[in-house]
N, C-alpha and C. Protein backbone atom coordinates (compact mmCIF):
# COMPACT_ATOMS: atom_id res chain seq x y z
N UNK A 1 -48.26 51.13 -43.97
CA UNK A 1 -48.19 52.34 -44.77
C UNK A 1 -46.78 52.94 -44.65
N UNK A 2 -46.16 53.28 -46.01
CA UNK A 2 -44.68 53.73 -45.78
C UNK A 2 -44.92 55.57 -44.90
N UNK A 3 -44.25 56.03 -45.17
CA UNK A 3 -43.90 56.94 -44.63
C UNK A 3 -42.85 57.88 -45.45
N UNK A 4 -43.45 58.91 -45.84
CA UNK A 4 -42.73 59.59 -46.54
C UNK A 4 -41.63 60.42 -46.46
N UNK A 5 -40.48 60.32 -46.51
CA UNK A 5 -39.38 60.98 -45.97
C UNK A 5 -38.33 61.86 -46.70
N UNK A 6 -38.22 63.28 -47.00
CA UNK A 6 -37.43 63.27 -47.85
C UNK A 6 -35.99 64.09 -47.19
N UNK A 7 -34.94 64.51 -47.88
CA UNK A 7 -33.79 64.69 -47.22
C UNK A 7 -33.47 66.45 -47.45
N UNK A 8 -33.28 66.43 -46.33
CA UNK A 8 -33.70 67.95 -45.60
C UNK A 8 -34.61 67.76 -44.50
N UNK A 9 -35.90 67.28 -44.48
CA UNK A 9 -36.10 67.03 -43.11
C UNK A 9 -35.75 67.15 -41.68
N UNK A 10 -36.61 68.07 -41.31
CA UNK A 10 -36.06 68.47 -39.81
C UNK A 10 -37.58 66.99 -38.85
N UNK A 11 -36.84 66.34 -37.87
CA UNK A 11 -37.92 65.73 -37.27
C UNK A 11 -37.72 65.62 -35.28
N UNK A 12 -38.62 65.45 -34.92
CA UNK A 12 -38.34 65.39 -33.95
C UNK A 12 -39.10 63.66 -33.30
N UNK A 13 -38.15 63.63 -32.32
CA UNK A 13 -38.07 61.87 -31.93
C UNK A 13 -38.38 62.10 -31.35
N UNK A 14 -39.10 60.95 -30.12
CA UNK A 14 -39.99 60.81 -29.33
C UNK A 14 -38.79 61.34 -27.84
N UNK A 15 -37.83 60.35 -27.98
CA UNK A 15 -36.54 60.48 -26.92
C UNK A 15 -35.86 61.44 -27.09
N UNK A 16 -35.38 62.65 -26.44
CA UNK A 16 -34.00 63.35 -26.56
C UNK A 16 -32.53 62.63 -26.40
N UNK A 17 -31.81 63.20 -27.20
CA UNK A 17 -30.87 62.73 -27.37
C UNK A 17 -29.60 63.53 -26.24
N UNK A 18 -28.91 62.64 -26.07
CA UNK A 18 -28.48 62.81 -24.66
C UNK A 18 -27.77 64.47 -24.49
N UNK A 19 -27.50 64.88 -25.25
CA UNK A 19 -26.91 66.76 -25.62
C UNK A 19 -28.08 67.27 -25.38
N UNK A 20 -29.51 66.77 -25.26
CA UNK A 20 -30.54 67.58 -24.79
C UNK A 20 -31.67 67.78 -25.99
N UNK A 21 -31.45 67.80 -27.30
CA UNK A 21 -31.65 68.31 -28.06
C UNK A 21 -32.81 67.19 -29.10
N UNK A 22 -34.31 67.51 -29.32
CA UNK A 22 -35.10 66.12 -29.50
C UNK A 22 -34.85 66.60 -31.45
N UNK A 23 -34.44 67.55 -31.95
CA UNK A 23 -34.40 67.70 -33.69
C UNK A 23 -33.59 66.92 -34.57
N UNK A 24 -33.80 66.73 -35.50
CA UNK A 24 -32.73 66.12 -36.24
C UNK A 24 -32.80 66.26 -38.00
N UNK A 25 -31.48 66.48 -38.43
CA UNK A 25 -32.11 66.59 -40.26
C UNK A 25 -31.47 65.24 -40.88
N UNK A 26 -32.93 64.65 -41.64
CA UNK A 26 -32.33 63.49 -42.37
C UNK A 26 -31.13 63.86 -43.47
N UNK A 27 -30.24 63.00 -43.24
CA UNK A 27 -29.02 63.46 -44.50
C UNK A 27 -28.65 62.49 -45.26
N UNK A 28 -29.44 60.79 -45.36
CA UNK A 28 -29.16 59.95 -45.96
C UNK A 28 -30.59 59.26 -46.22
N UNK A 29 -30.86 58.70 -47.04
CA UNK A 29 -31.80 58.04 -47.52
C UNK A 29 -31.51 56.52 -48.17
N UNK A 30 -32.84 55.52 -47.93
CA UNK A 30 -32.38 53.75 -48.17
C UNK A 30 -33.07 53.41 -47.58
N UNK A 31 -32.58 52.05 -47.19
CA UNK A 31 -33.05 50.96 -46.46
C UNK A 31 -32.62 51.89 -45.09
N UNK A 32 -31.65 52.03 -44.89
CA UNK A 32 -31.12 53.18 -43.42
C UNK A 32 -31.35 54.46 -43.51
N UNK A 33 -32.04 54.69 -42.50
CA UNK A 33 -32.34 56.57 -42.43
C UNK A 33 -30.78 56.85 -41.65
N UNK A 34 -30.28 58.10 -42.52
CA UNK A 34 -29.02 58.57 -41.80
C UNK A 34 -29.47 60.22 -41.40
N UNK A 35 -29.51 60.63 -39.82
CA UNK A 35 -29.87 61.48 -39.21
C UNK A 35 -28.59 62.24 -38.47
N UNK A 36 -28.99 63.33 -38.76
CA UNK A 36 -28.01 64.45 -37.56
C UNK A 36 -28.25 65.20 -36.77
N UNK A 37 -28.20 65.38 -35.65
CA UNK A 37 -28.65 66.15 -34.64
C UNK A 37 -28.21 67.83 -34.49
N UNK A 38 -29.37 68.61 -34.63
CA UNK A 38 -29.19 69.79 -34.87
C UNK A 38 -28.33 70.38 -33.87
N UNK A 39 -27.97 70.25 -32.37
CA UNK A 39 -27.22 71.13 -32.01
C UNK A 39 -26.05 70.54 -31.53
N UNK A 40 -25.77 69.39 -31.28
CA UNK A 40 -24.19 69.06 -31.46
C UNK A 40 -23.73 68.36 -32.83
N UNK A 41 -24.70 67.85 -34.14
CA UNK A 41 -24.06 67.44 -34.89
C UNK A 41 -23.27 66.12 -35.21
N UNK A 42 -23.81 65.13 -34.20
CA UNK A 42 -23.41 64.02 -34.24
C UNK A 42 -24.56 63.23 -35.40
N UNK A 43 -24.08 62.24 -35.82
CA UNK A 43 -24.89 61.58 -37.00
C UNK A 43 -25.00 60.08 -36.69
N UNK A 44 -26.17 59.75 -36.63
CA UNK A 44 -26.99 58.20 -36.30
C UNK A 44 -27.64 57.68 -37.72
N UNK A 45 -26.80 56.41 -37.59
CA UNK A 45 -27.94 56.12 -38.66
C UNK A 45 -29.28 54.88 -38.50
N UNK A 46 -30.35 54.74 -38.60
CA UNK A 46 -31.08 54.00 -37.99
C UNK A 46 -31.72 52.94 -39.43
N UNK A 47 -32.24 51.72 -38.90
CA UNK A 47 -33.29 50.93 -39.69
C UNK A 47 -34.22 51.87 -40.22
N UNK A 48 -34.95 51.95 -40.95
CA UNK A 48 -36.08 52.68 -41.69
C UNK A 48 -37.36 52.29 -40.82
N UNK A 49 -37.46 51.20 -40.03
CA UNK A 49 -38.59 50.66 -39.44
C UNK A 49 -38.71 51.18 -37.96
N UNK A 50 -37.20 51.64 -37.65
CA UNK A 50 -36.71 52.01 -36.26
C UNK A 50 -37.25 53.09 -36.68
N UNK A 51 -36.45 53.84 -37.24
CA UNK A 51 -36.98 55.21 -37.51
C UNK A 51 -38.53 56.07 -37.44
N UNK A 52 -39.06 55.27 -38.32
CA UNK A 52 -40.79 55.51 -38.77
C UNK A 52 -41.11 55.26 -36.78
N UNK A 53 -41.01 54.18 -36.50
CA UNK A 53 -41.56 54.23 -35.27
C UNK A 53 -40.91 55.37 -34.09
N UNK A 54 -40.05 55.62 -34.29
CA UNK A 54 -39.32 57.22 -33.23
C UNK A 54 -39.56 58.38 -33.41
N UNK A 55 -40.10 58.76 -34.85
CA UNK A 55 -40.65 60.05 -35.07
C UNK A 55 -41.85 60.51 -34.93
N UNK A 56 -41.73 61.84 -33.93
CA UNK A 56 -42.70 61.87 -33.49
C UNK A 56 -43.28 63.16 -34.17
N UNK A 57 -43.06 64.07 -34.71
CA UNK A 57 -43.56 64.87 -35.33
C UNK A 57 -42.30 65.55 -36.50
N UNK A 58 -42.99 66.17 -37.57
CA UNK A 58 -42.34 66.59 -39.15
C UNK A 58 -41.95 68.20 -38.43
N UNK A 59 -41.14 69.21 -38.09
CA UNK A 59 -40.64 70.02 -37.51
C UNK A 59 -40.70 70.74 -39.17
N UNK A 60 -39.79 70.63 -40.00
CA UNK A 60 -40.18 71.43 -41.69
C UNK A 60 -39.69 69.76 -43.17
N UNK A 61 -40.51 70.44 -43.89
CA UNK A 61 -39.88 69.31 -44.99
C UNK A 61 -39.01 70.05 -45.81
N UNK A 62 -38.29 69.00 -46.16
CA UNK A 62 -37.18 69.46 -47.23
C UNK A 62 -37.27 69.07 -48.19
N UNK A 63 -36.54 69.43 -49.41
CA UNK A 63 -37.14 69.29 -51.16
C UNK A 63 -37.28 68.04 -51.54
């Protein structure tokens, strides 16, 4: 089952990311989810398959 994702998305991952911080807003969409981390702002971009499996809960959706 896909997984619906749209951009704005705030999500939170299973792992924190090493600044401490588990949020992130999707800012790219594809085959690669491109993510940014809400409080330092660094940007990851992951597999779509990686992704779906690290998110652990929808924090707000975006348009």
């Amino acid at each position: 089952m896909v997984m619906e994702i749209n951009l704005g998305d705030v999500v939170c991952l299973k792992k924190k990311h090493p600044c401490g911080s588990e949020q992130w807003r999707v800012v790219r969409l594809g085959a690669d989810i491109g993510i940014k981390c809400l409080k330092c702002q660094r940007r990851v971009l992951l597999e779509r398959v990686v992704f779906e499996r690290r998110v652990k809960a929808f924090i707000s959706r975006g348009s």
